[in-house]
Protein backbone atom coordinates (compact mmCIF):
# COMPACT_ATOMS: atom_id res chain seq x y z
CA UNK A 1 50.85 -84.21 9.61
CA UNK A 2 52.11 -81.15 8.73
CA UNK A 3 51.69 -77.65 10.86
CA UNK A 4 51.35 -74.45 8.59
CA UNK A 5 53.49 -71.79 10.47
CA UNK A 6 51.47 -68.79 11.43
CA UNK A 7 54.05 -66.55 12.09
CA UNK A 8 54.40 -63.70 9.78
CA UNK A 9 58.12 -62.17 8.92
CA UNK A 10 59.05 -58.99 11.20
CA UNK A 11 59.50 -56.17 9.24
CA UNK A 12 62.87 -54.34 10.30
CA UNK A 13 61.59 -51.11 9.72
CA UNK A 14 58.41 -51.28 11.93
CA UNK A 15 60.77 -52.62 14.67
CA UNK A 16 62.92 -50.00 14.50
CA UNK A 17 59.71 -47.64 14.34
CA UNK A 18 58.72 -49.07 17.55
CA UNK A 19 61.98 -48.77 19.17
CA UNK A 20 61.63 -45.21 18.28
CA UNK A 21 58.47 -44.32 19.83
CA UNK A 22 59.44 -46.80 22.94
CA UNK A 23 62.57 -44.59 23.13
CA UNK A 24 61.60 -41.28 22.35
CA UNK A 25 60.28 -40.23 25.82
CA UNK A 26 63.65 -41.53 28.29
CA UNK A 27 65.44 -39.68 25.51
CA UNK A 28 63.68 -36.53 26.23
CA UNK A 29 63.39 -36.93 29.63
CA UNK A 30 67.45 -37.49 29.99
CA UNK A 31 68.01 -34.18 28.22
CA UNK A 32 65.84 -32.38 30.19
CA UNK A 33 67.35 -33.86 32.96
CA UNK A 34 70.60 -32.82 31.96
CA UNK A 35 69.38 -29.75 30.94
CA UNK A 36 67.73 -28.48 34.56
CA UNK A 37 71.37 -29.86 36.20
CA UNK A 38 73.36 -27.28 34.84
CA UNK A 39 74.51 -24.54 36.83
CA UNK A 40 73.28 -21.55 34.05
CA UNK A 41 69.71 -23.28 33.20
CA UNK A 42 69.27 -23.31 37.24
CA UNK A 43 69.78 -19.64 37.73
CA UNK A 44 67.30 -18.87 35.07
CA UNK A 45 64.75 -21.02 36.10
CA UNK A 46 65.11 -19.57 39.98
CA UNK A 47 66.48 -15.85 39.71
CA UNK A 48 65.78 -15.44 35.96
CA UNK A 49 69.58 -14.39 35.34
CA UNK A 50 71.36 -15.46 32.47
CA UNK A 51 69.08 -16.87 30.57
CA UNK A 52 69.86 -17.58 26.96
CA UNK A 53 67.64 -15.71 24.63
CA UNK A 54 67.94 -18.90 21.93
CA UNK A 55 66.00 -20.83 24.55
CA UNK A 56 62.76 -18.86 23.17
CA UNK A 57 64.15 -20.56 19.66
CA UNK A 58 64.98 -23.89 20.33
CA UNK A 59 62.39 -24.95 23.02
CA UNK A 60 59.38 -24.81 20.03
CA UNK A 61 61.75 -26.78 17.68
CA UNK A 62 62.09 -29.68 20.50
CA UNK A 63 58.50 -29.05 21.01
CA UNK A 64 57.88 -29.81 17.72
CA UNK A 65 60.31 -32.20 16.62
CA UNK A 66 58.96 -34.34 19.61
CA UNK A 67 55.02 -34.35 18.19
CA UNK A 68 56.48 -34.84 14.52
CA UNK A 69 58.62 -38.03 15.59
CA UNK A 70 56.18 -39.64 17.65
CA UNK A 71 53.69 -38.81 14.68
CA UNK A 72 55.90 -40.28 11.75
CA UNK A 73 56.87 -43.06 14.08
CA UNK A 74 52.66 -44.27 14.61
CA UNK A 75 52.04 -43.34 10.79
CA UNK A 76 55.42 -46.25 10.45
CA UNK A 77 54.03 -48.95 12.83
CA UNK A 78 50.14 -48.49 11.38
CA UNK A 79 51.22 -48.83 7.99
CA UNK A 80 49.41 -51.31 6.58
CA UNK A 81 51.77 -54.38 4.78
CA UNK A 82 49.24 -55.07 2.17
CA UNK A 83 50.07 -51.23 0.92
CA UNK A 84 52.41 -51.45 -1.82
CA UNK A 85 54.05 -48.11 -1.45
CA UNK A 86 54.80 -49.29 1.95
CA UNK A 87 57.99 -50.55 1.01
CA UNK A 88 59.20 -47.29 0.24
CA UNK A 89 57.83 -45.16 2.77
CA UNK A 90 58.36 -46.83 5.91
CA UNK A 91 61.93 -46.17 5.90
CA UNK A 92 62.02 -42.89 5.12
CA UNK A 93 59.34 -42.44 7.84
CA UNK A 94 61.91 -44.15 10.15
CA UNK A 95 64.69 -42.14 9.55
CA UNK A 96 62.45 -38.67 9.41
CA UNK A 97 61.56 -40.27 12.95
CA UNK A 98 65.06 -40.67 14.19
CA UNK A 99 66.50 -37.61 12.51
CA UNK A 100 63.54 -35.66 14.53
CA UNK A 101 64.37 -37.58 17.70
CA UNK A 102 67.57 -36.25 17.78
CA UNK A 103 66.39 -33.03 16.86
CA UNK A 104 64.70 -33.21 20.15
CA UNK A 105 67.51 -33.99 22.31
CA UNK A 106 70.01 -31.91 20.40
CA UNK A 107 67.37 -28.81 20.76
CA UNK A 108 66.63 -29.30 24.15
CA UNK A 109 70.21 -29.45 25.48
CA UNK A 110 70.75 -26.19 23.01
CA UNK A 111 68.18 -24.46 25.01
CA UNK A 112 70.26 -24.75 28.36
């Protein structure tokens, strides 16, 4: 008797896709973390004193670097196989979506 296998091949590029978006949050939340331990980002927060005026710049680029990664990363993982162009735009969906993940963390510790 033979047994069909069911199981489908993973694609690499939707698991990394999904290891992005599982990711993407701890990552921010460790550089904001980081970011409200320092010394400068503390006195700002409390007294308003030395605050860095590129704060007002890079805050809306982690703000949106964050919403464009975790959109690029769904758009990766709902892609449909059956799609031929699939092939060729999952991974550059999945590195747009770890390029803008580190955006995030790179902006967010800039801001401090």
């Amino acid at each position: 008797m033979s047994t069909i296998s069911t199981r489908t091949r993973r694609d690499p590029w939707r698991v990394g896709a999904v290891v992005g978006l599982v990711t993407l949050l701890p990552v921010t939340v460790l550089a904001w973390i980081y970011v409200l331990s320092t010394e400068t980002f503390g006195r700002c927060l409390t007294y308003g004193e030395t605050c860095d005026p590129a704060a007002d710049t890079w805050l809306p680029v982690a703000w949106w670097a964050f919403w464009g990664s975790a959109a690029t990363g769904i758009v990766a993982v709902a892609l449909p196989r059956r799609v031929r162009a699939a092939a060729v735009m999952r991974p550059v969906l999945v590195t747009a979506q770890a390029t803008l993940q580190a955006m995030v963390f790179a902006s967010v510790v800039a801001s401090a």
